[in-house]
Every structure is written in structure tokens, then in C-alpha cells.
Protein backbone atom coordinates (compact mmCIF):
# COMPACT_ATOMS: atom_id res chain seq x y z
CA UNK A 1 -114.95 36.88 -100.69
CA UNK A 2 -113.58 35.46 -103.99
CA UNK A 3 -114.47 32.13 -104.91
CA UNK A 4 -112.19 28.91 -104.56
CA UNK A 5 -113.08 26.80 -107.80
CA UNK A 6 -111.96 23.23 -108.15
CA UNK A 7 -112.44 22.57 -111.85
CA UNK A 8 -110.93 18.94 -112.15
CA UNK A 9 -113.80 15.92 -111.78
CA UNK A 10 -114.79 12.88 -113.26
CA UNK A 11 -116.65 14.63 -115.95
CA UNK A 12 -113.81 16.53 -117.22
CA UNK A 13 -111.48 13.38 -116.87
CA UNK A 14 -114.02 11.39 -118.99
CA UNK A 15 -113.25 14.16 -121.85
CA UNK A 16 -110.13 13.05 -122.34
CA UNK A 17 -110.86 9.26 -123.28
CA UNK A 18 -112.90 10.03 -126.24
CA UNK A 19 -110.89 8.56 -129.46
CA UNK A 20 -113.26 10.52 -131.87
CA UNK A 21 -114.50 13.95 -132.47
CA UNK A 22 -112.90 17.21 -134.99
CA UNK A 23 -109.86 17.97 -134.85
CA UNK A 24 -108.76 21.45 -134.35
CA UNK A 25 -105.71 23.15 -136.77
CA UNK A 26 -103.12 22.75 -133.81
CA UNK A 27 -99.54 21.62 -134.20
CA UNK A 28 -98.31 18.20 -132.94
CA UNK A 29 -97.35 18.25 -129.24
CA UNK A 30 -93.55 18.52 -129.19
CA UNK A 31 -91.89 16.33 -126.02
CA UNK A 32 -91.38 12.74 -125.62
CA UNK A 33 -94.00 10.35 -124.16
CA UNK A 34 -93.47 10.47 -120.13
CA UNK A 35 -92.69 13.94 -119.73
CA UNK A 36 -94.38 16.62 -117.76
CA UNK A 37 -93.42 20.52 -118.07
CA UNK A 38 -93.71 22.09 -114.82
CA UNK A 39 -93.54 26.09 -115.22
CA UNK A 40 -93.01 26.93 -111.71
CA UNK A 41 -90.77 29.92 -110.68
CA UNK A 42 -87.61 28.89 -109.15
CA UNK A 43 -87.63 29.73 -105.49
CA UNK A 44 -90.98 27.30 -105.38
CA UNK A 45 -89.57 24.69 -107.74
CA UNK A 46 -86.95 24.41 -104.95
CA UNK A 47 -89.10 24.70 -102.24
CA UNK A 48 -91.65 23.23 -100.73
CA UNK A 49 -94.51 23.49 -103.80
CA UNK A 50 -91.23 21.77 -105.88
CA UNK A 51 -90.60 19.07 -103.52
CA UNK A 52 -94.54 17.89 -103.10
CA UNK A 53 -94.81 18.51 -106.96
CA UNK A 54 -91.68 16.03 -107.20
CA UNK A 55 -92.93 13.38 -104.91
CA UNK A 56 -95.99 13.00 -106.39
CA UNK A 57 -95.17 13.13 -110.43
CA UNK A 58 -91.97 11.87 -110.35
CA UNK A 59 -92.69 9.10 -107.42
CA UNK A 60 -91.50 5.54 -108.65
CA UNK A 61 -93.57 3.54 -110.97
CA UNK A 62 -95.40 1.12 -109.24
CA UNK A 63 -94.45 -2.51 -109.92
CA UNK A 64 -91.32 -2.44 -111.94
CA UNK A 65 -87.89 -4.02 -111.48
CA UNK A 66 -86.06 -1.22 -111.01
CA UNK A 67 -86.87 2.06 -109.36
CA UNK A 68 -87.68 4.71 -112.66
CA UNK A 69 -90.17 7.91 -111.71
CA UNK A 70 -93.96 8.02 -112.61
CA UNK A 71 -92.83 10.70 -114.76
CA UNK A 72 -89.84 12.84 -116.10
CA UNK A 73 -90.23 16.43 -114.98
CA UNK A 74 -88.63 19.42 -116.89
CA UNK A 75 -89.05 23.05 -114.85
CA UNK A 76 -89.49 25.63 -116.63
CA UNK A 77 -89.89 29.55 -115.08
CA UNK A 78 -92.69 31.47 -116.29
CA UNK A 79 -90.43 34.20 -117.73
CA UNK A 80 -89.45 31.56 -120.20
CA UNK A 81 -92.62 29.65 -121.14
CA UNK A 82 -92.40 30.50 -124.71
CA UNK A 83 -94.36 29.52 -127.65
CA UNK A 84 -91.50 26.58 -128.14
CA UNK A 85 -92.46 25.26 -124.73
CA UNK A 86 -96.55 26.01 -125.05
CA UNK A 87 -96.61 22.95 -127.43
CA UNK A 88 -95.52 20.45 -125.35
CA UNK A 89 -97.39 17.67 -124.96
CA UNK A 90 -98.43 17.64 -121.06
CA UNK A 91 -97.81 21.04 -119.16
CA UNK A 92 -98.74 21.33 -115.45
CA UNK A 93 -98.83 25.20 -115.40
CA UNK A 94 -98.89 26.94 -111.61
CA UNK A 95 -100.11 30.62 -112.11
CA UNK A 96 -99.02 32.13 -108.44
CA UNK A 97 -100.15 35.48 -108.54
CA UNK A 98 -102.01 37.66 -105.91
CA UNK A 99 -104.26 39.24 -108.44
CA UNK A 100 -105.58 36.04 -110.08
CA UNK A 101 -109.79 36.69 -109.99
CA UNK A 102 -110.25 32.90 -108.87
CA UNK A 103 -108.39 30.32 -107.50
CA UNK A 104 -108.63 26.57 -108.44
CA UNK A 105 -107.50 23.37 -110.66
CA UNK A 106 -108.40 23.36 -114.33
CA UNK A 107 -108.04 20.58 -116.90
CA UNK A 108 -107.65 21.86 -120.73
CA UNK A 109 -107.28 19.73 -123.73
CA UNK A 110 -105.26 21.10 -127.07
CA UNK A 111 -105.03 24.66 -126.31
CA UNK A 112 -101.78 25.31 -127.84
CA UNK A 113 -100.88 22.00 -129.88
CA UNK A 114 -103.28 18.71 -130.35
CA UNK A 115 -103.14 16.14 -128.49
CA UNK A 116 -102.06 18.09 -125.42
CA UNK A 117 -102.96 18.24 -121.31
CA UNK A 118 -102.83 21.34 -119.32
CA UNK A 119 -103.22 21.40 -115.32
CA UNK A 120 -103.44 24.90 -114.47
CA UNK A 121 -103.38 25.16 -110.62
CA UNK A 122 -104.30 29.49 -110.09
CA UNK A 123 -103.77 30.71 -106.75
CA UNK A 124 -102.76 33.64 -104.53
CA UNK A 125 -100.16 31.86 -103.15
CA UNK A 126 -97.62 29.64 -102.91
CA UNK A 127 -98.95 27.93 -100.02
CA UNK A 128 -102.65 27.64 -101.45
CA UNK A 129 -101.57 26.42 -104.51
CA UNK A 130 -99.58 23.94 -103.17
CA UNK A 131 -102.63 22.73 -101.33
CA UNK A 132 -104.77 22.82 -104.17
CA UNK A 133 -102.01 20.54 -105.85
CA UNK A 134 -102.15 18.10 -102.90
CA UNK A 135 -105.79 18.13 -102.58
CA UNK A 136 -106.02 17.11 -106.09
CA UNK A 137 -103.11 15.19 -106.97
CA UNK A 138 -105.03 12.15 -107.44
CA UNK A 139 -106.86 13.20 -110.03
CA UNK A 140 -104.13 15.72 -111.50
CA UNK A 141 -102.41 11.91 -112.06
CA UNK A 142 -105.17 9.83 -113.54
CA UNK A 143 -105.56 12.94 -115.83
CA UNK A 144 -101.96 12.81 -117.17
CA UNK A 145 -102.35 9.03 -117.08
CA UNK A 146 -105.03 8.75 -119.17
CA UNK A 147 -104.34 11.71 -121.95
CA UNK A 148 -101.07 9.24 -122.54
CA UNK A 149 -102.88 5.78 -122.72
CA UNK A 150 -105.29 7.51 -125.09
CA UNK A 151 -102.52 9.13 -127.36
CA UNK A 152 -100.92 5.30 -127.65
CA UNK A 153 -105.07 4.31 -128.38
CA UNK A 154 -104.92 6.44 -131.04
CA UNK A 155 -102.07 6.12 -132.65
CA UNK A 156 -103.05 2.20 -132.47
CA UNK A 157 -105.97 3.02 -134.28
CA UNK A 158 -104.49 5.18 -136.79
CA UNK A 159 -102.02 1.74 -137.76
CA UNK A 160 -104.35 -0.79 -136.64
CA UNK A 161 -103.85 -4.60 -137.89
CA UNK A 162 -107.64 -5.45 -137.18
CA UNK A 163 -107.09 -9.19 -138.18
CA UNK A 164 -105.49 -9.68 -134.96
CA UNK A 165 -108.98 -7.78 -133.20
CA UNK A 166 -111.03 -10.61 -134.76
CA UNK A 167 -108.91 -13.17 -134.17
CA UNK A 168 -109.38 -12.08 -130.61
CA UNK A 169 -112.47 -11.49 -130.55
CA UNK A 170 -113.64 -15.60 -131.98
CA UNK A 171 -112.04 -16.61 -128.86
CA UNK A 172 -113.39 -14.39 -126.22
CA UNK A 173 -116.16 -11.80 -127.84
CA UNK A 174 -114.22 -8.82 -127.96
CA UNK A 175 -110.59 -8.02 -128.28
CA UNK A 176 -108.11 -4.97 -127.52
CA UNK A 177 -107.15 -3.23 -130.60
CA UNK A 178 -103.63 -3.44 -131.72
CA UNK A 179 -101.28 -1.86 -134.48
CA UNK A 180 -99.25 -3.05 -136.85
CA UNK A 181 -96.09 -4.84 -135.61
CA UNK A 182 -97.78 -6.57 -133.28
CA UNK A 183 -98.58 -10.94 -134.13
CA UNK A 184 -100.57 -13.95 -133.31
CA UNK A 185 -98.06 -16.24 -131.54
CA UNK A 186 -100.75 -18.39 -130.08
CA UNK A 187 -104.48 -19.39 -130.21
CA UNK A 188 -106.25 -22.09 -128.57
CA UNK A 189 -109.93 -22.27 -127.00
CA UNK A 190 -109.18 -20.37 -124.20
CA UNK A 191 -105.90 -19.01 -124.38
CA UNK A 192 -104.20 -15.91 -127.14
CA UNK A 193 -100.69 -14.85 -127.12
CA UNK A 194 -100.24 -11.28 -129.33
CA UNK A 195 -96.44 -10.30 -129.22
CA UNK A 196 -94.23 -7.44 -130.80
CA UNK A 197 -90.83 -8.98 -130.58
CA UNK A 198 -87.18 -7.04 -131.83
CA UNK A 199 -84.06 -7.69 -131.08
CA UNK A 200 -83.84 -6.76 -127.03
CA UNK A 201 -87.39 -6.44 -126.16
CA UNK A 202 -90.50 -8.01 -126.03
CA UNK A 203 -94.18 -6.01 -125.74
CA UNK A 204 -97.14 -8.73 -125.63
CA UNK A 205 -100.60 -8.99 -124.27
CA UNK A 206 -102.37 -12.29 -123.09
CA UNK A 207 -106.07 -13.18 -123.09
CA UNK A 208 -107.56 -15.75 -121.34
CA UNK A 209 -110.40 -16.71 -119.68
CA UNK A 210 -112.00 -19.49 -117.21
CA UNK A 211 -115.45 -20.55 -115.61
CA UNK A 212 -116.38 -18.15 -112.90
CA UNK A 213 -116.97 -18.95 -109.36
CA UNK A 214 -120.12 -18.07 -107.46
CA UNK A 215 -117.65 -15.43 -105.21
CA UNK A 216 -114.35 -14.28 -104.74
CA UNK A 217 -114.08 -14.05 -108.45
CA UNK A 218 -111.52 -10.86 -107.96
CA UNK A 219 -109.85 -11.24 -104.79
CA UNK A 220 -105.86 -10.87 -105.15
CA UNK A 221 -105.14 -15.11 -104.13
CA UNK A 222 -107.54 -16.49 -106.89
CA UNK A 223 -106.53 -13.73 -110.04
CA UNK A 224 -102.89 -15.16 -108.59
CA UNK A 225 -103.85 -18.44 -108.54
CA UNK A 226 -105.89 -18.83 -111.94
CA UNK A 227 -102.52 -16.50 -113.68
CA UNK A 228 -100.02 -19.11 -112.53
CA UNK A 229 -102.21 -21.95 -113.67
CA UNK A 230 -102.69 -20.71 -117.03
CA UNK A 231 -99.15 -19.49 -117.99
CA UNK A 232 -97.45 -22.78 -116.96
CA UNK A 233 -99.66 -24.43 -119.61
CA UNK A 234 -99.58 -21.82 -121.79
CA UNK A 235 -96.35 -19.78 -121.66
CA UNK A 236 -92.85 -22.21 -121.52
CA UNK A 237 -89.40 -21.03 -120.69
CA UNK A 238 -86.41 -21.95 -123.08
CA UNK A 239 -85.42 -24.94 -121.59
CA UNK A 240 -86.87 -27.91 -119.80
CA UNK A 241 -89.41 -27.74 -116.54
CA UNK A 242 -89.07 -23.50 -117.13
CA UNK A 243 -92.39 -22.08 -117.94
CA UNK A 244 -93.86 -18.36 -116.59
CA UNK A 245 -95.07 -17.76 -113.48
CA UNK A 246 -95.70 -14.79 -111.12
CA UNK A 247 -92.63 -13.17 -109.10
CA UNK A 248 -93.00 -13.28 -105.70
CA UNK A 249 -90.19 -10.68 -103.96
CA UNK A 250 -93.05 -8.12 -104.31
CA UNK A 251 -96.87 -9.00 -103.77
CA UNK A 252 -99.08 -7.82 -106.32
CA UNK A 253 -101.66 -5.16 -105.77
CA UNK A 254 -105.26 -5.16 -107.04
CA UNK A 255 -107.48 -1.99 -107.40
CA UNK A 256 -111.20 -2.41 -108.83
CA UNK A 257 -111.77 0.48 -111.73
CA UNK A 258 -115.01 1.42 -113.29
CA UNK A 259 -114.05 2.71 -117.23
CA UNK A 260 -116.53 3.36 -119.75
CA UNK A 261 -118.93 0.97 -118.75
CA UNK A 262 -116.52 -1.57 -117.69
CA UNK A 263 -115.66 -3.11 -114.29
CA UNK A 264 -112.62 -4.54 -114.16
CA UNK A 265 -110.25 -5.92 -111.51
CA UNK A 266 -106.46 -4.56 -112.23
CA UNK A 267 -103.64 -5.99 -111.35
CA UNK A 268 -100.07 -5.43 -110.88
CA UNK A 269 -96.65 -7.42 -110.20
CA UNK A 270 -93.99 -8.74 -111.71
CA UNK A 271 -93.53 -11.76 -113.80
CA UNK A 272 -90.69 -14.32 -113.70
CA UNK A 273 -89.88 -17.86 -115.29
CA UNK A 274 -89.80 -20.89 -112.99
CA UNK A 275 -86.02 -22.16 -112.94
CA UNK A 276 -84.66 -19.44 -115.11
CA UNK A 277 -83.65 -16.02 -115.16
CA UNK A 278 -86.20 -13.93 -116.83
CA UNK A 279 -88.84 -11.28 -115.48
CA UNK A 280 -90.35 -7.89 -116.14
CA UNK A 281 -93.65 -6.04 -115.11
CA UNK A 282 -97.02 -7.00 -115.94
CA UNK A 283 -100.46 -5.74 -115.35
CA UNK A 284 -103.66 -7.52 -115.86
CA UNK A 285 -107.54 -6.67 -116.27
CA UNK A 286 -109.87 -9.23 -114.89
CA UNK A 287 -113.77 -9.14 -115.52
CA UNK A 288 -116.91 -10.63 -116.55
CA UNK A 289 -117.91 -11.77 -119.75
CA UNK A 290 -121.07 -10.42 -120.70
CA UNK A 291 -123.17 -13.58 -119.58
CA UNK A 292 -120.96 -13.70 -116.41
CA UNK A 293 -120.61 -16.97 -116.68
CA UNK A 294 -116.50 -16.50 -117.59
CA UNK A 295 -113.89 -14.35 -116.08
CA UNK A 296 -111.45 -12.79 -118.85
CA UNK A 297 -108.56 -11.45 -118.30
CA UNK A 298 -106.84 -9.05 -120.50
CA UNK A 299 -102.86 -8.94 -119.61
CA UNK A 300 -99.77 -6.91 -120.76
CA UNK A 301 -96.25 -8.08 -119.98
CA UNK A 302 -92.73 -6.67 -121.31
CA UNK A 303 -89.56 -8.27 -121.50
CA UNK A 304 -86.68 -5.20 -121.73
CA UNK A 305 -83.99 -6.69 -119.73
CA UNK A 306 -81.39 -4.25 -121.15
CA UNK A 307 -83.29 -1.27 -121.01
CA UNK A 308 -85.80 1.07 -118.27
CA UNK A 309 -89.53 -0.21 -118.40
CA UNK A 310 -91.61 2.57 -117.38
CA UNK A 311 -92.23 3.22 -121.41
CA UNK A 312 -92.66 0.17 -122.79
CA UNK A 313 -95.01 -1.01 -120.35
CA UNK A 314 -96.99 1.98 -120.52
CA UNK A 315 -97.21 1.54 -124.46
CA UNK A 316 -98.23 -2.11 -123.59
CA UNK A 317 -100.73 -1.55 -121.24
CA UNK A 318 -102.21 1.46 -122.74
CA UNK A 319 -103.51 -1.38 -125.27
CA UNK A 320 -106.13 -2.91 -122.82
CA UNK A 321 -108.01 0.37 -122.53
CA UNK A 322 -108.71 -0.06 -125.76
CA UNK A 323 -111.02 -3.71 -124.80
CA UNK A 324 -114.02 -3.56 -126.80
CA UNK A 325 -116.56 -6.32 -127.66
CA UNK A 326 -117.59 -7.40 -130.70
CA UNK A 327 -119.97 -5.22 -132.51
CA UNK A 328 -119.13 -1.93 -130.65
CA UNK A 329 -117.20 0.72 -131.81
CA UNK A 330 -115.55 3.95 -129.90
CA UNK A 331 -113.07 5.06 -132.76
């Protein structure tokens, strides 16, 4: 009996967050930042392998004002996956065919263009491969997820302003990275605001820390509870008695995430400012500082009220991953 393979795990995930390494002579991945290329023949892209596909990479964001999809899905038949198609920059590619030697889930990094994902999903049929998709759609996710926050990583590296990493970094012993356009907008002992600001928009990330408690350090009510603390103090509104504070239509969510050596607490929910009319998304990474004496928390926010969220957020956010401390280096 042929073999069923299941190529996706945690080592092949951890591939794709290295920042570093040779570069092959590839061309740069065509397709904007979100997108997904599905080649999938049409009679399963409207079926049922379409519809799980759908409701698993294009299900909503979680966390943001409005409903916008985890990500924006072009089909694409396998008659017409072309060399102008083979460069884009994620491709979930669904090879359906009786005579394939093996069937499975593989992960590939720049095969056709650099810096490019491919999920392959191989299988006999239509029906195993959509339950090779399902079984793995987890991962299939953090996969795409993280081959996006790292090209944002490295693009951040590429334009880095690295006076705002050690300005970071006196306060709290390590820093995210960040590139240029990005400013200091404020510093104090315990507390930094770092901002890209235009005309409609806002993109920021807020570091902060306090002393730890002996438990509960990372339970949902006490992240909640230190964050609305610290951004009254720290983060006003426009006019009088205003200042930031988290929504509470939705309750945040908290997952606990092991990354490169890191334990970390994340956090998602919406933001809004007491007695006004402001809000967006944020998401937060809470964790120890290295003597464990201090909980720091790394935090992304975005004010877009005129436009969709899904992108700027994950441009903002994408800049935590990048948390290193002082000394280290991973470029």
C-alpha cells in the first residue's frame, strides 16, 4: 500500500522564520501582501474542497471592527498555472490526481520566486485531499501567517531606523526592530510610544512594563487590567477626561505561544477612547523579563478609521516578532 506522508511540522514551520541565510537568483514574488493563489480545478473550487478551503483561509480576521477575511483568495485552474502565476508570493497548490506516487502536505520555500510559500496538498482524490487540508489547516495557517510577518521583518530590517531599537531597548532591555518612518512619540521609565502617523492612519507599537506578581501574571482579567491602567496615564484622547482604554463589545482572547525561545502571552481586542469616538484593533505580547521580576508587554495598535484593517495591523504586528534583547542578533 502506498504511503500517506504528512510533510508539514514544527520543524519545517521553524524554516520559515529565519531572517538570514543565501539568497537564491529567484525573482521577487509578484501579488500583494494578503493574498493566497489557490490552483484548484473548478468543479472542486465550487464544491465541497472549495467551500472548506474558503472557510478556513478566507474566515474573518479575528478581532477587528469590521468583518474582512483572514485572507484574499484568487482560484486559479491548473490548466492555467503559468509561469506568470508560479511567482506569486503564497500559492496553496492541490495536485488531485490518481497517479500521484504519495499522498500528503508539503511546505516549500522560494521554488519559483524568493520570498515565496507553497502548500502542496497531493492526493488521489478529491475527498482525501480535502481531508488532508482539514487535518492540517492549522498549521497550513500559521505557515502562511508566519512567511508574511517574516517578509514585513525583513523588509524592516532592510530600512531599519535602529536609534529607535536602542532607545527601546534603555528602557526595557531589548526592543522590536522598526523601519524608517516610524518615531519616538514618548519615553518615560516605564512607558514608550513608537508611531508612524500620515494623513488617515495611524500604525504604532507600545512598550511597557510593571512588577510581576507571584501568579496569575497572564490570565486574560489582569493583562486587561494592568493595559487599562497604563494607557489612561499614558495615552490621552483629544479632549478633556478622554484617554485610551480597552473596548468592551467584544472580550479579548488570550493564547500562550512559544517562538524562538520566547514565551509570551498574546492578546487580542479592540481598543477605544473613554468618552470619545475612536477605536481600532490591537494585539499585545506579554512576558517575562529575563530576571522575571517584570512583566513587558510589547503592543501594536492601528488607527484606519477610513479604511479595512486586516493590512495594516498585520504590518503592525508583524513588528513584535521581531522582539529581541539587547546584545542578540537574528538578522
Amino acid at each position: 500500500m502506498k504511503r500517506i506522508l504528512t510533510l508539514l511540522s514544527l520543524a519545517v514551520l521553524a524554516t520559515l522564520t529565519s531572517c538570514k541565510g543565501a539568497k537564491a537568483l529567484l525573482p521577487n514574488v509578484s501579488g500583494k501582501a494578503g493574498e493566497v493563489l489557490v490552483v484548484l480545478d473548478k468543479s472542486n473550487w465550487e464544491g465541497a474542497l472549495g467551500e472548506d478551503v474558503r472557510s478556513v483561509m478566507a474566515a474573518d480576521c479575528p478581532m477587528l471592527p469590521q468583518p474582512e477575511p483572514l485572507y484574499s483568495l484568487i482560484n486559479v485552474l491548473p490548466s492555467g498555472f503559468t509561469d506568470l502565476f508560479k511567482v506569486h508570493r503564497n500559492i496553496l497548490l492541490f495536485q488531485i490526481d490518481p497517479q500521484n506516487t504519495e499522498e500528503g502536505v508539503s511546505v516549500r520555500k522560494d521554488v519559483w520566486s524568493e520570498p515565496q510559500l507553497i502548500v502542496a496538498v497531493s492526493a488521489w482524490t478529491a475527498e482525501t485531499a480535502d481531508s488532508l487540508f482539514k487535518a492540517n489547516s492549522e498549521m497550513i495557517v500559521s505557515a502562511f501567517e508566519q512567511i508574511e510577518r517574516n517578509r514585513v521583518i525583513q523588509n524592516t530590517f532592510q530600512f531599519e531606523k535602529p536609534e529607535l531599537y536602542k532607545q527601546v531597548s534603555e528602557v526595557f532591555g531589548g526592543s522590536p526592530h522598526f523601519p524608517t518612518g516610524y518615531f519616538l512619540k514618548k519615553k518615560t521609565d516605564d512607558f514608550v510610544w513608537i508611531s508612524e502617523e500620515r494623513q488617515y492612519t495611524q500604525q504604532a507599537v507600545i512598550i511597557y512594563k510593571y512588577p510581576a506578581l507571584q501568579t496569575d501574571n497572564f490570565t486574560l482579567k489582569n493583562i486587561i487590567e494592568k493595559r487599562n491602567e497604563i494607557l489612561k496615564a499614558n495615552i490621552p484622547g483629544m479632549f478633556d477626561n478622554t484617554y485610551m482604554t480597552t473596548g468592551t463589545f467584544y472580550t479579548p482572547i488570550t493564547k500562550y505561544i512559544k517562538f524562538q525561545d520566547r514565551e509570551f502571552a498574546e492578546t487580542r481586542g479592540l481598543w477605544e477612547v473613554y468618552n470619545d469616538y475612536m477605536g481600532g484593533p490591537f494585539v499585545s505580547h506579554s512576558f517575562y523579563s529575563p530576571d522575571g521580576k517584570e512583566i513587558i508587554v510589547a503592543e501594536a495598535f492601528v488607527y484606519a478609521p477610513r479604511f479595512e484593517k486586516r493590512q495594516y495591523m498585520r504590518q503592525t504586528e508583524s513588528l513584535l516578532w521581531s522582539w529581541e534583547w539587547a546584545g542578540s542578533s537574528s538578522k
